[in-house]
N, C-alpha and C. Protein backbone atom coordinates (compact mmCIF):
# COMPACT_ATOMS: atom_id res chain seq x y z
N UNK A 1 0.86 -1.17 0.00
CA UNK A 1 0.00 0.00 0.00
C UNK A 1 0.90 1.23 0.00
N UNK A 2 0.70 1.96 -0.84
CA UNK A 2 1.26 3.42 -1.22
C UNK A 2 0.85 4.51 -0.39
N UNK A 3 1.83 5.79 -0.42
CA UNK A 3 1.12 6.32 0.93
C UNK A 3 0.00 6.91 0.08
N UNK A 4 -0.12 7.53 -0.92
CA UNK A 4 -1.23 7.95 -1.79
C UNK A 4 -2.70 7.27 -1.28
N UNK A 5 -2.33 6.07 -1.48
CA UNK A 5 -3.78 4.87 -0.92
C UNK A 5 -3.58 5.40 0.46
N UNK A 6 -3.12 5.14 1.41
CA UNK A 6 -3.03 5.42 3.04
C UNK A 6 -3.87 7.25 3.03
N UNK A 7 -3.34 7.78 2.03
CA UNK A 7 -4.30 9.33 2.38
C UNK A 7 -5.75 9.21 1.99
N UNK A 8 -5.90 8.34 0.52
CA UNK A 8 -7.33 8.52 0.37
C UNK A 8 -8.30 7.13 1.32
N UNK A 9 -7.42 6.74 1.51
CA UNK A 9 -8.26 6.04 2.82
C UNK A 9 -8.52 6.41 4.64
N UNK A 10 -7.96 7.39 4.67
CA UNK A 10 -7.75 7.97 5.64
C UNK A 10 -8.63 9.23 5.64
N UNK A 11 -8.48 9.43 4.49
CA UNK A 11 -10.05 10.40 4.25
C UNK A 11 -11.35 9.91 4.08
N UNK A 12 -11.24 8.35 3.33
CA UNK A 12 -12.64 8.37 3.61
C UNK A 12 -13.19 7.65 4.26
N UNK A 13 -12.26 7.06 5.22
CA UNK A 13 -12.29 6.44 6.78
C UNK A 13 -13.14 7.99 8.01
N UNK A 14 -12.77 9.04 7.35
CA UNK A 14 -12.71 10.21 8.10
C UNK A 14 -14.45 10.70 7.64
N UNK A 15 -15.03 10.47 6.44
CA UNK A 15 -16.44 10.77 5.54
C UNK A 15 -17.26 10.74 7.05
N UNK A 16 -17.12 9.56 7.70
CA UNK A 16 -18.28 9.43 8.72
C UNK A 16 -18.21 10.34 9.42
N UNK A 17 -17.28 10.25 9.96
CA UNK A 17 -17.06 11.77 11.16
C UNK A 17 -17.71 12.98 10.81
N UNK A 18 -16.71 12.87 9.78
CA UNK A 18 -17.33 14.43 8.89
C UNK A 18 -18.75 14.88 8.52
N UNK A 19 -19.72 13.54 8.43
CA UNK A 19 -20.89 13.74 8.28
C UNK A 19 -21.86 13.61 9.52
N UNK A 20 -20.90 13.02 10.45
CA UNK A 20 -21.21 13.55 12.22
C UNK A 20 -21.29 14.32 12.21
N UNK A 21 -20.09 15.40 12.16
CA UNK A 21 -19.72 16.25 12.80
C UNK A 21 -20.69 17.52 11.60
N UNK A 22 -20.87 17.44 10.63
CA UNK A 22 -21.62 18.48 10.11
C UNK A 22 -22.98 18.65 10.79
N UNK A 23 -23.57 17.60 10.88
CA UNK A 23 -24.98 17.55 11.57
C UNK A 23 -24.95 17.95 12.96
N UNK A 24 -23.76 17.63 13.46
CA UNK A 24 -23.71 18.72 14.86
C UNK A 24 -23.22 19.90 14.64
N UNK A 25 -22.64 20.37 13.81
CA UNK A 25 -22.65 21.69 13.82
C UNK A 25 -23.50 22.38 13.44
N UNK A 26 -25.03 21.99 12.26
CA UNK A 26 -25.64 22.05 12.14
C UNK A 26 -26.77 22.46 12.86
N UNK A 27 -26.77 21.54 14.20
CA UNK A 27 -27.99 21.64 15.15
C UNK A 27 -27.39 23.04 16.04
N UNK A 28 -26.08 23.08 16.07
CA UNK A 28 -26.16 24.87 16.80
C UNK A 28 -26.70 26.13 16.64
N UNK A 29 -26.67 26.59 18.02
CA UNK A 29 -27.27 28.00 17.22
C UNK A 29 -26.02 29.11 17.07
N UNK A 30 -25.15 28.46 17.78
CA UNK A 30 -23.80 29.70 17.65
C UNK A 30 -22.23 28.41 18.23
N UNK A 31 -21.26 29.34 17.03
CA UNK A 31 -20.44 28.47 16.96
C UNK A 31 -19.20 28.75 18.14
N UNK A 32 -18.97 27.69 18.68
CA UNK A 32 -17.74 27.82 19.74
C UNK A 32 -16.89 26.35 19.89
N UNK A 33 -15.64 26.48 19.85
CA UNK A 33 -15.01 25.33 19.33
C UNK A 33 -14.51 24.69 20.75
N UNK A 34 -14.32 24.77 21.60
CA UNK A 34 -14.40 24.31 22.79
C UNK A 34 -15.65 23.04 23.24
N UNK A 35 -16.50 23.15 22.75
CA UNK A 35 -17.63 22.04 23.31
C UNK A 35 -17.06 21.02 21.64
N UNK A 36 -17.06 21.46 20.64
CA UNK A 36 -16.88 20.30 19.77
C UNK A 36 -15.41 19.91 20.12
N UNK A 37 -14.46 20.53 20.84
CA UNK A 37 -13.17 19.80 20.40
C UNK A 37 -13.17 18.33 21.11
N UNK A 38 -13.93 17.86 22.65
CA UNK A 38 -13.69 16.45 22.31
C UNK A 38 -14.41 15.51 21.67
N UNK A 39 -15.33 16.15 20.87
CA UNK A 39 -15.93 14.95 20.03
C UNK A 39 -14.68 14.72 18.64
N UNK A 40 -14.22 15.70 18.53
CA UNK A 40 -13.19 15.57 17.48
C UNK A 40 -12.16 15.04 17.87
N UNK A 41 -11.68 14.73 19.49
CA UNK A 41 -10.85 14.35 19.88
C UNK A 41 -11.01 12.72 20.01
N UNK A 42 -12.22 12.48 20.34
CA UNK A 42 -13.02 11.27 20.74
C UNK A 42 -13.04 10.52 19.48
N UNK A 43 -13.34 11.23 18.06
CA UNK A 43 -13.10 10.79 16.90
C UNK A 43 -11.57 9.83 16.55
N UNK A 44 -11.15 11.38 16.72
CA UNK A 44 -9.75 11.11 15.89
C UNK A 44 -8.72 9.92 16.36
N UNK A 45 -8.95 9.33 18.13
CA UNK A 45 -8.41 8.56 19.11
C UNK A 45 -8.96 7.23 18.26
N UNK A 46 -10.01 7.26 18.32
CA UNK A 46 -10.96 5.98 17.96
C UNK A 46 -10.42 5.23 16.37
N UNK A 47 -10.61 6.39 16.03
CA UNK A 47 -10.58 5.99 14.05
C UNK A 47 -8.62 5.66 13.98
N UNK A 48 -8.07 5.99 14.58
CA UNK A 48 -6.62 5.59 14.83
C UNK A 48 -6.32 4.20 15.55
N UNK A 49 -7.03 4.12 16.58
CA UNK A 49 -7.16 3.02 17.43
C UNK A 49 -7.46 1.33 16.98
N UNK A 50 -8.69 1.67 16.67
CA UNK A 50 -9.43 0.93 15.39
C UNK A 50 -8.88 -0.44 14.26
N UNK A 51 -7.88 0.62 13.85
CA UNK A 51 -6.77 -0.15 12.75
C UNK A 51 -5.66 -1.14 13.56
N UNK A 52 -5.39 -0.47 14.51
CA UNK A 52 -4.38 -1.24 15.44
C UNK A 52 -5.08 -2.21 15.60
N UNK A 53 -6.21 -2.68 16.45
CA UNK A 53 -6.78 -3.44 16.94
C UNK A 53 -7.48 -4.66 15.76
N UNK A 54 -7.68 -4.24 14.78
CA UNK A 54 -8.00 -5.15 13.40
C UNK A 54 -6.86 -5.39 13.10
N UNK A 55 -5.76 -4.86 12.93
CA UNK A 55 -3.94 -5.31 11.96
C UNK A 55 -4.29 -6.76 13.49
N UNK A 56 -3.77 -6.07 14.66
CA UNK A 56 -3.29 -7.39 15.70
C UNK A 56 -4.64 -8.47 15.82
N UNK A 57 -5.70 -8.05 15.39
CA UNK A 57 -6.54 -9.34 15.47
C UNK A 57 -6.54 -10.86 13.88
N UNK A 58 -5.96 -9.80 12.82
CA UNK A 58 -5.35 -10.42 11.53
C UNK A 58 -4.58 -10.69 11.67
N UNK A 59 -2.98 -10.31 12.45
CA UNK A 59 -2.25 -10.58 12.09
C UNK A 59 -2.05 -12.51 12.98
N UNK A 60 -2.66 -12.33 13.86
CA UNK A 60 -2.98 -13.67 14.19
C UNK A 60 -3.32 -14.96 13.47
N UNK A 61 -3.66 -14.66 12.45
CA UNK A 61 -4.47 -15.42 11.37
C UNK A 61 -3.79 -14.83 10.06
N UNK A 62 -2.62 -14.24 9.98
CA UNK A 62 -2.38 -14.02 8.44
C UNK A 62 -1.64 -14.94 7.65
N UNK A 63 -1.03 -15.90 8.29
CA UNK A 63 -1.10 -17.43 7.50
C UNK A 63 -1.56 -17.69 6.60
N UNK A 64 -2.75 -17.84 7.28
CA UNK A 64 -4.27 -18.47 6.34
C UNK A 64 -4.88 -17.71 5.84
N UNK A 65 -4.80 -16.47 5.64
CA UNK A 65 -5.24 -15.73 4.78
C UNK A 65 -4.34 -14.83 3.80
N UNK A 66 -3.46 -14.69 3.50
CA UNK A 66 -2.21 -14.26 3.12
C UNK A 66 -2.39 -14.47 1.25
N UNK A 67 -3.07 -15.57 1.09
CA UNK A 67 -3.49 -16.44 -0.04
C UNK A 67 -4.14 -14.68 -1.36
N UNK A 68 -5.54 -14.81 0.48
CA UNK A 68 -6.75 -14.26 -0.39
C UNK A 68 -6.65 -12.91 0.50
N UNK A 69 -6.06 -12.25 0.73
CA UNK A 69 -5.82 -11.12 1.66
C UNK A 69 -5.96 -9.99 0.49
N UNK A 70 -6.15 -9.90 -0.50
CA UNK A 70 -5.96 -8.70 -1.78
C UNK A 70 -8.00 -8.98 -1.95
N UNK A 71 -8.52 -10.56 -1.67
CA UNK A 71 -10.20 -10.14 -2.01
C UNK A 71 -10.72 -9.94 -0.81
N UNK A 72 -10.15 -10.41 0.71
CA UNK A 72 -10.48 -10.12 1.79
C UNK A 72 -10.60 -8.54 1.93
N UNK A 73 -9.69 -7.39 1.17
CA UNK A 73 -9.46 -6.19 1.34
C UNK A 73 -10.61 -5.47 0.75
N UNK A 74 -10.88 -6.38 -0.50
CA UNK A 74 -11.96 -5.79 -1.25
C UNK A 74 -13.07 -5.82 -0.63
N UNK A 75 -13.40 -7.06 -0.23
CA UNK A 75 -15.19 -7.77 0.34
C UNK A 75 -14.98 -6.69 1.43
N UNK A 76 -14.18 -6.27 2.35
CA UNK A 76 -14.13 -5.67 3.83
C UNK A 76 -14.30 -4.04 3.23
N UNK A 77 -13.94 -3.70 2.09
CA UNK A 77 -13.88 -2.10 1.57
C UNK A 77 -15.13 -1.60 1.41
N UNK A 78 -15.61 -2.90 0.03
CA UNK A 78 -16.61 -2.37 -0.34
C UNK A 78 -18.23 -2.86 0.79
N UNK A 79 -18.01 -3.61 1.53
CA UNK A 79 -18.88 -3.54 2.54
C UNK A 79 -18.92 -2.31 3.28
N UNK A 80 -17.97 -1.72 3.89
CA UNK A 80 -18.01 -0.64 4.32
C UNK A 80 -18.41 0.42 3.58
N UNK A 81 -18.03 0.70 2.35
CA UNK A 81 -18.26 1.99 1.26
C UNK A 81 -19.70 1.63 1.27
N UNK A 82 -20.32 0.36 1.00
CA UNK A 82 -21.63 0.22 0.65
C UNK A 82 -22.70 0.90 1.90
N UNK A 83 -21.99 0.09 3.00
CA UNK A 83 -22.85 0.48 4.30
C UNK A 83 -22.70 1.84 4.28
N UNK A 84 -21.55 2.81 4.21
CA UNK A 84 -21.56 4.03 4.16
C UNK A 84 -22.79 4.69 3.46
N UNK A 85 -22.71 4.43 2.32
CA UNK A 85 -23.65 5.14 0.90
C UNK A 85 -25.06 4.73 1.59
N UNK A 86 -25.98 3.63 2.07
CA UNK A 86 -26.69 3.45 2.60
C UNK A 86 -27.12 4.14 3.42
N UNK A 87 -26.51 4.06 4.44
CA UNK A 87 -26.46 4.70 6.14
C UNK A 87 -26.80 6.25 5.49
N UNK A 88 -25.79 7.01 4.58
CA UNK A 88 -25.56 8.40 4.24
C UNK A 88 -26.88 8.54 3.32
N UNK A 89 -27.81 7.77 2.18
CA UNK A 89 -28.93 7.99 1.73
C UNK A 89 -30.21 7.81 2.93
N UNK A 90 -30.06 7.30 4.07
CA UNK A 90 -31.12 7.43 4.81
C UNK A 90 -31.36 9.08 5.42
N UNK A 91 -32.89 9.41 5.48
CA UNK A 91 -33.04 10.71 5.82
C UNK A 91 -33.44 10.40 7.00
N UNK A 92 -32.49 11.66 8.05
CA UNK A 92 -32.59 11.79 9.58
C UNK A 92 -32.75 13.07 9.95
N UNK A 93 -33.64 13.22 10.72
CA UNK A 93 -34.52 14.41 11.38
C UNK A 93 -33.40 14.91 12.43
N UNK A 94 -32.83 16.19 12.34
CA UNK A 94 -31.70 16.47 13.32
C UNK A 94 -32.54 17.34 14.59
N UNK A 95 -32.27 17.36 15.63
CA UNK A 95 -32.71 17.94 16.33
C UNK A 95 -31.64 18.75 16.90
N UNK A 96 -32.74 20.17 17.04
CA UNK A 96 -31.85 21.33 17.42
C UNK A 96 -31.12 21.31 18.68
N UNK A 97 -30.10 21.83 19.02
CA UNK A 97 -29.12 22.16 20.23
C UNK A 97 -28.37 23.60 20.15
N UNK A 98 -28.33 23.72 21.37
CA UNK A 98 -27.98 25.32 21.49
C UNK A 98 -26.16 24.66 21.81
N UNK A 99 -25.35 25.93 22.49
CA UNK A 99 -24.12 25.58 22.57
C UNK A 99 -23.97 25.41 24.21
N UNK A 100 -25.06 25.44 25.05
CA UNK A 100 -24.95 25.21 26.23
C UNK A 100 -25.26 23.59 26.71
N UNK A 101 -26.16 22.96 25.71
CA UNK A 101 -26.48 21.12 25.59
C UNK A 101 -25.65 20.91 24.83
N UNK A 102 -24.73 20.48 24.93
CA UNK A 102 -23.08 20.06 24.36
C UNK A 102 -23.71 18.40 24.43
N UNK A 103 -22.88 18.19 23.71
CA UNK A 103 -23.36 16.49 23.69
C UNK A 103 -22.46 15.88 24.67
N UNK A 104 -23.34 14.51 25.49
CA UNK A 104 -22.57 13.99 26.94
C UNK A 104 -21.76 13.61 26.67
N UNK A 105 -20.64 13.35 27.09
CA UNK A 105 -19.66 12.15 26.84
C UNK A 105 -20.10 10.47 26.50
N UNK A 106 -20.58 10.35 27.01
CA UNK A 106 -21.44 9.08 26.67
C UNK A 106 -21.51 9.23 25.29
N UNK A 107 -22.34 9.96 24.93
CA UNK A 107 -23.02 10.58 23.51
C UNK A 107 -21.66 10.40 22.57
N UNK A 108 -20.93 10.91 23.01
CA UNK A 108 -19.68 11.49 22.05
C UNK A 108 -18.78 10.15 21.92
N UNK A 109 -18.84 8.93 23.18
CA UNK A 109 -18.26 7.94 22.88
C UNK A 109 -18.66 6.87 22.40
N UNK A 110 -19.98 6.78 21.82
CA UNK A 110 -21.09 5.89 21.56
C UNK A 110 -20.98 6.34 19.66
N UNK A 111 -20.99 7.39 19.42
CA UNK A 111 -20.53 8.01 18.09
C UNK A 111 -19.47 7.61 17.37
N UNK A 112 -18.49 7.73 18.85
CA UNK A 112 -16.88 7.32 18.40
C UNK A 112 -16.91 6.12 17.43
N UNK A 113 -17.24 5.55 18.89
CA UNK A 113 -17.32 3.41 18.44
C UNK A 113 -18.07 3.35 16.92
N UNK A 114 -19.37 4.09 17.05
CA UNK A 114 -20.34 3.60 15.86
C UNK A 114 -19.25 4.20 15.11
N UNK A 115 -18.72 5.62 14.73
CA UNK A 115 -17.99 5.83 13.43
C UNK A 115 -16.74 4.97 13.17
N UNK A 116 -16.07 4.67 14.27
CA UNK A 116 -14.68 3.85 13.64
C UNK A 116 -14.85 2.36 13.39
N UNK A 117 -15.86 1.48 13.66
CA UNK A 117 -16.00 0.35 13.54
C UNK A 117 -15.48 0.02 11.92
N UNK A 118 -15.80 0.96 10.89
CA UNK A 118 -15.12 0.67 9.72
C UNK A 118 -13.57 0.31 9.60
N UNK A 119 -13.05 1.15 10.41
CA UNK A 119 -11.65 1.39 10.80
C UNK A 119 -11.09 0.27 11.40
N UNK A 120 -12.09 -0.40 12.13
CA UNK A 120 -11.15 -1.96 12.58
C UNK A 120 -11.00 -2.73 11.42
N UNK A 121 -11.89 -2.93 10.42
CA UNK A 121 -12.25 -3.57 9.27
C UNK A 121 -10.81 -3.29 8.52
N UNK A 122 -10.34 -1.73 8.45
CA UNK A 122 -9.63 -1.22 7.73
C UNK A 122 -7.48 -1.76 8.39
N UNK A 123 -7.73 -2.49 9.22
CA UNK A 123 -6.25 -2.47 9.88
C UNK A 123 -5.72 -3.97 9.58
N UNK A 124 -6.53 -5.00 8.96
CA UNK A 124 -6.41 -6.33 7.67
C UNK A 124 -5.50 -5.76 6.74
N UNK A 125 -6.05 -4.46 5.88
CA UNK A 125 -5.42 -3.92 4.96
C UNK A 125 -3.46 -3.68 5.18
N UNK A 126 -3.12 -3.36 6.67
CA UNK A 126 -1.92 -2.97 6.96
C UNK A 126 -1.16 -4.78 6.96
N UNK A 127 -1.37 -5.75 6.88
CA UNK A 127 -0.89 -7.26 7.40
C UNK A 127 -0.14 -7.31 5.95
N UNK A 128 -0.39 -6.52 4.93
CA UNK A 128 0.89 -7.20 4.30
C UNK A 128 1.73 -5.79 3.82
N UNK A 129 1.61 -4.91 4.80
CA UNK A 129 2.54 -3.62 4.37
C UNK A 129 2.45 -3.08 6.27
N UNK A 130 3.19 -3.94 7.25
CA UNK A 130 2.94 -3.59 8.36
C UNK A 130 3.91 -2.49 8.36
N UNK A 131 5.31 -2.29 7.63
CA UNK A 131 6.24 -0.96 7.45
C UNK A 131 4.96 0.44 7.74
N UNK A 132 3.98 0.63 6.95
CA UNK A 132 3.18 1.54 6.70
C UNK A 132 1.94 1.22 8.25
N UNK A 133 2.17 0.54 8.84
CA UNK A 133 0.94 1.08 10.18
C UNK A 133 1.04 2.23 10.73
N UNK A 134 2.31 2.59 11.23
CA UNK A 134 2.36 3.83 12.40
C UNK A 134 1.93 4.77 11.47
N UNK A 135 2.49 4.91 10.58
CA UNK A 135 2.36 6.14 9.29
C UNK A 135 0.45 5.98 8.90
N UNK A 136 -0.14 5.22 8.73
CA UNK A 136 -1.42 4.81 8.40
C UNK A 136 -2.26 5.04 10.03
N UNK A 137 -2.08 4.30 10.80
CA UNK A 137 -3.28 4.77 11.97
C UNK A 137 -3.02 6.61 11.92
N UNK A 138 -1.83 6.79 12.40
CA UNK A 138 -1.49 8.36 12.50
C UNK A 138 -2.56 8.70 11.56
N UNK A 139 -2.63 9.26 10.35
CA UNK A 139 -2.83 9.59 9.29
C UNK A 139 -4.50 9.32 9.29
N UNK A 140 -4.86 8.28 9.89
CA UNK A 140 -6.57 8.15 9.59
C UNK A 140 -6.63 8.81 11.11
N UNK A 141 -6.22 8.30 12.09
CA UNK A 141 -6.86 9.55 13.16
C UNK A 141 -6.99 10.78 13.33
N UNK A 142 -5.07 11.59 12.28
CA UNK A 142 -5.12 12.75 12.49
C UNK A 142 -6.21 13.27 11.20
N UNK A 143 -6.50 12.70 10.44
CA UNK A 143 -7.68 12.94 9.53
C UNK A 143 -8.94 13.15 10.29
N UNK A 144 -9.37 12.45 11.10
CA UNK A 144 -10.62 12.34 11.32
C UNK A 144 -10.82 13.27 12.39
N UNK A 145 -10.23 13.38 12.87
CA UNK A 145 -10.07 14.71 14.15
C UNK A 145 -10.02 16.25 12.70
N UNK A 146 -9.26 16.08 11.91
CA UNK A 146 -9.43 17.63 11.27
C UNK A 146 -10.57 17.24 10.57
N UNK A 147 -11.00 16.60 10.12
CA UNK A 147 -12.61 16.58 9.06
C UNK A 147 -13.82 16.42 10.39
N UNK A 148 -13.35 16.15 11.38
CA UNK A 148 -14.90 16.95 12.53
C UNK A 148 -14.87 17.62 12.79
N UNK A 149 -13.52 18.36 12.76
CA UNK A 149 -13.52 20.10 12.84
C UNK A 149 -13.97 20.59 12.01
N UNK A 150 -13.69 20.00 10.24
CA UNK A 150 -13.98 20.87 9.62
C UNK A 150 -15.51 20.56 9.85
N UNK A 151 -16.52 19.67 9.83
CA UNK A 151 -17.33 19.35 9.48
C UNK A 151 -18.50 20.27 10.69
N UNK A 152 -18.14 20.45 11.71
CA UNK A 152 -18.68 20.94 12.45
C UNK A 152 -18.79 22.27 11.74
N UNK A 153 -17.54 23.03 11.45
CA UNK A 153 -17.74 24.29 11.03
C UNK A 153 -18.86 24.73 9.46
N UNK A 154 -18.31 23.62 8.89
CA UNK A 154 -19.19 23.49 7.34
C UNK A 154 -20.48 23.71 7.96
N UNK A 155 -21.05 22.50 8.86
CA UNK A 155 -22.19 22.37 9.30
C UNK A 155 -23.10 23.65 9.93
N UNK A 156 -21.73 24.03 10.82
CA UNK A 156 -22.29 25.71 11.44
C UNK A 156 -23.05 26.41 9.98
N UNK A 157 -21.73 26.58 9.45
CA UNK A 157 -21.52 28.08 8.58
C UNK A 157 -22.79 28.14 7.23
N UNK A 158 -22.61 26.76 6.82
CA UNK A 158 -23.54 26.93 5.60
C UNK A 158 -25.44 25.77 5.62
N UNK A 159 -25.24 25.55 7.31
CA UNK A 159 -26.68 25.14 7.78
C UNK A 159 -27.09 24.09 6.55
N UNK A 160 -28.62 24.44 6.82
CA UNK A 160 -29.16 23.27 5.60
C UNK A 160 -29.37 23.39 4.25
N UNK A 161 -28.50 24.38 3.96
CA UNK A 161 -27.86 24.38 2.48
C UNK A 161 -27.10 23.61 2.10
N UNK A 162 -26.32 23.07 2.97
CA UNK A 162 -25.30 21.58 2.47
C UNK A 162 -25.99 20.29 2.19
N UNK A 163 -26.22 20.21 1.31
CA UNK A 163 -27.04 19.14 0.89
C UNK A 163 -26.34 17.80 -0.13
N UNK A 164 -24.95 18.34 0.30
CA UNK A 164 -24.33 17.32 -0.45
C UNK A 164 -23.81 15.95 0.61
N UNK A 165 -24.29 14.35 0.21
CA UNK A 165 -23.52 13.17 0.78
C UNK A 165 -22.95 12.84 0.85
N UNK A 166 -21.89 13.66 2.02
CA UNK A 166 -20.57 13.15 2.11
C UNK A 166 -20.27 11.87 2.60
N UNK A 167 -21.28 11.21 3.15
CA UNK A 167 -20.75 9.66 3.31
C UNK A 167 -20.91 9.23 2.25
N UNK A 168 -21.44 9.26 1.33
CA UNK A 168 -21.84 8.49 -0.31
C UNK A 168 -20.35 8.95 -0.81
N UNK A 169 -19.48 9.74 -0.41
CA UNK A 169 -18.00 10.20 -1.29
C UNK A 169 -17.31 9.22 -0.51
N UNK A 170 -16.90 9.29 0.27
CA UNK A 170 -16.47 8.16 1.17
C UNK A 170 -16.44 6.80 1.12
N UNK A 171 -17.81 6.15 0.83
CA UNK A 171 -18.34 4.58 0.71
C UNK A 171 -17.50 4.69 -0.76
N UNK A 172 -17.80 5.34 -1.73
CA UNK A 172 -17.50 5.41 -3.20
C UNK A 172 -15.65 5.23 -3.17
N UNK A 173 -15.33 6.05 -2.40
CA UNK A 173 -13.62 6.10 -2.06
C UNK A 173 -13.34 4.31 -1.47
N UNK A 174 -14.04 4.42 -0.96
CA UNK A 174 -13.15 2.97 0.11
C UNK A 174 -13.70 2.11 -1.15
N UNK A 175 -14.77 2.10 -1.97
CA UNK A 175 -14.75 0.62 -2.57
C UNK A 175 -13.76 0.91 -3.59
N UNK A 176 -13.58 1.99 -4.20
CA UNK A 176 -12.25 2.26 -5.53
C UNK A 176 -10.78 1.55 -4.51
N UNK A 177 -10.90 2.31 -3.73
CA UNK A 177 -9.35 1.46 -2.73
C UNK A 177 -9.27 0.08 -2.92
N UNK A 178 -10.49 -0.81 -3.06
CA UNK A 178 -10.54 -2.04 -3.05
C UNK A 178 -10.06 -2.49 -3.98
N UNK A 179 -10.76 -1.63 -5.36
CA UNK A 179 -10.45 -2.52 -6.55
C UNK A 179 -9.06 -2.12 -6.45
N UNK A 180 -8.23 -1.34 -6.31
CA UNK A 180 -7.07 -0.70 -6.47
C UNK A 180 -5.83 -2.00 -6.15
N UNK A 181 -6.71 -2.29 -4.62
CA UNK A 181 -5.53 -3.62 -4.03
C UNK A 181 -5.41 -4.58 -4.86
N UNK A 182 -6.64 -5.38 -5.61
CA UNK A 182 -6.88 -5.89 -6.15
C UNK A 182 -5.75 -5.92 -7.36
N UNK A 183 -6.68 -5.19 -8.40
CA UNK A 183 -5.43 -4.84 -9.34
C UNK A 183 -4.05 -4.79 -9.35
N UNK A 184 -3.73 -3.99 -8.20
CA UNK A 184 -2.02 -4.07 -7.55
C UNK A 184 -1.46 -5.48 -7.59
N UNK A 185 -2.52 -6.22 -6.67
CA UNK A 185 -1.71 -7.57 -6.57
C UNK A 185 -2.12 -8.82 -7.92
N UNK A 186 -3.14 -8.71 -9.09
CA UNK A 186 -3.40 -9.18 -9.66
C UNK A 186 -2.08 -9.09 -10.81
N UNK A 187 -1.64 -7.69 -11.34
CA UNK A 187 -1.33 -7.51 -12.13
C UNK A 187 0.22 -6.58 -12.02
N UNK A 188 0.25 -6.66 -10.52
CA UNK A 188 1.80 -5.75 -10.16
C UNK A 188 2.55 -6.81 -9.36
């Protein structure tokens, strides 16, 4: 894996957040970056974390999978891209919040988990380029921590005029990554 692949997967490992974090910035009525910074923090820990914990639960088993580890990457991508595009075409009723109902911690770590669960999926991908982990978790956490920043602010600034699916860019990104491995190891 190239670091090229490690950025655009790291971004669209990051789509979910980002489409968290717009809808909460969204529900504010005034912007202050102090109540969002640990959901972005809570993010960015998680979606880093994630990969570690999928590479060491594969790498246990990369023996036996070592074979088919280039369609394992794919079936695990495009499941995720798919679930993304899904999840991101369902319509959800946001409910308003001022900047004094900050979301609980609970709230913010229940988000975490639900957004990075892709991200464990995503740390298989590092078992046959383990050189590239530290460089790869880094890189999807410190992603996902700046795209809930940004996303919060998008969300503030341009309300429900943003009408574009950024998890549908995302799901679309991780399944191209797939075919990408694919190809790489089919034909490189």
């Amino acid at each position: 894996m190239d670091f090229l692949t490690i950025v655009f997967l790291s971004v669209a490992l990051a789509m979910d957040c980002f489409a968290v974090s717009v809808v909460r910035g969204n529900d504010l009525n005034c912007w202050r970056l102090v109540p969002l910074l640990p959901m972005a923090l809570s993010f960015g820990f998680f979606q880093g974390v994630m990969p570690l914990i999928g590479y060491a639960s594969g790498y246990l088993f990369y023996d036996a999978i070592e074979k088919y580890d280039h369609w394992i990457a794919l079936a695990l991508l495009s499941f995720i891209g798919i679930r993304m595009i899904v999840e991101d075409l369902k319509d959800e009723d946001g409910v308003e919040v001022s900047c004094e109902s900050d979301y609980t911690m609970k709230r913010i770590l229940l988000l975490s988990v639900a957004t990075s669960i892709d991200a464990l999926a995503t740390g298989l991908l590092f078992l046959s380029c383990p050189e590239r982990l530290a460089s790869g978790i880094s890189m999807i956490g410190f992603a996902s921590f700046g795209m809930s920043l940004l996303g919060c602010f998008l969300g503030f600034e341009l309300g429900k005029r943003l009408k574009f699916k950024f998890g549908c860019l995302g799901g679309v990104i991780l399944i191209l990554i797939g075919v990408k491995i694919v190809l790489e190891h089919l034909y490189l």
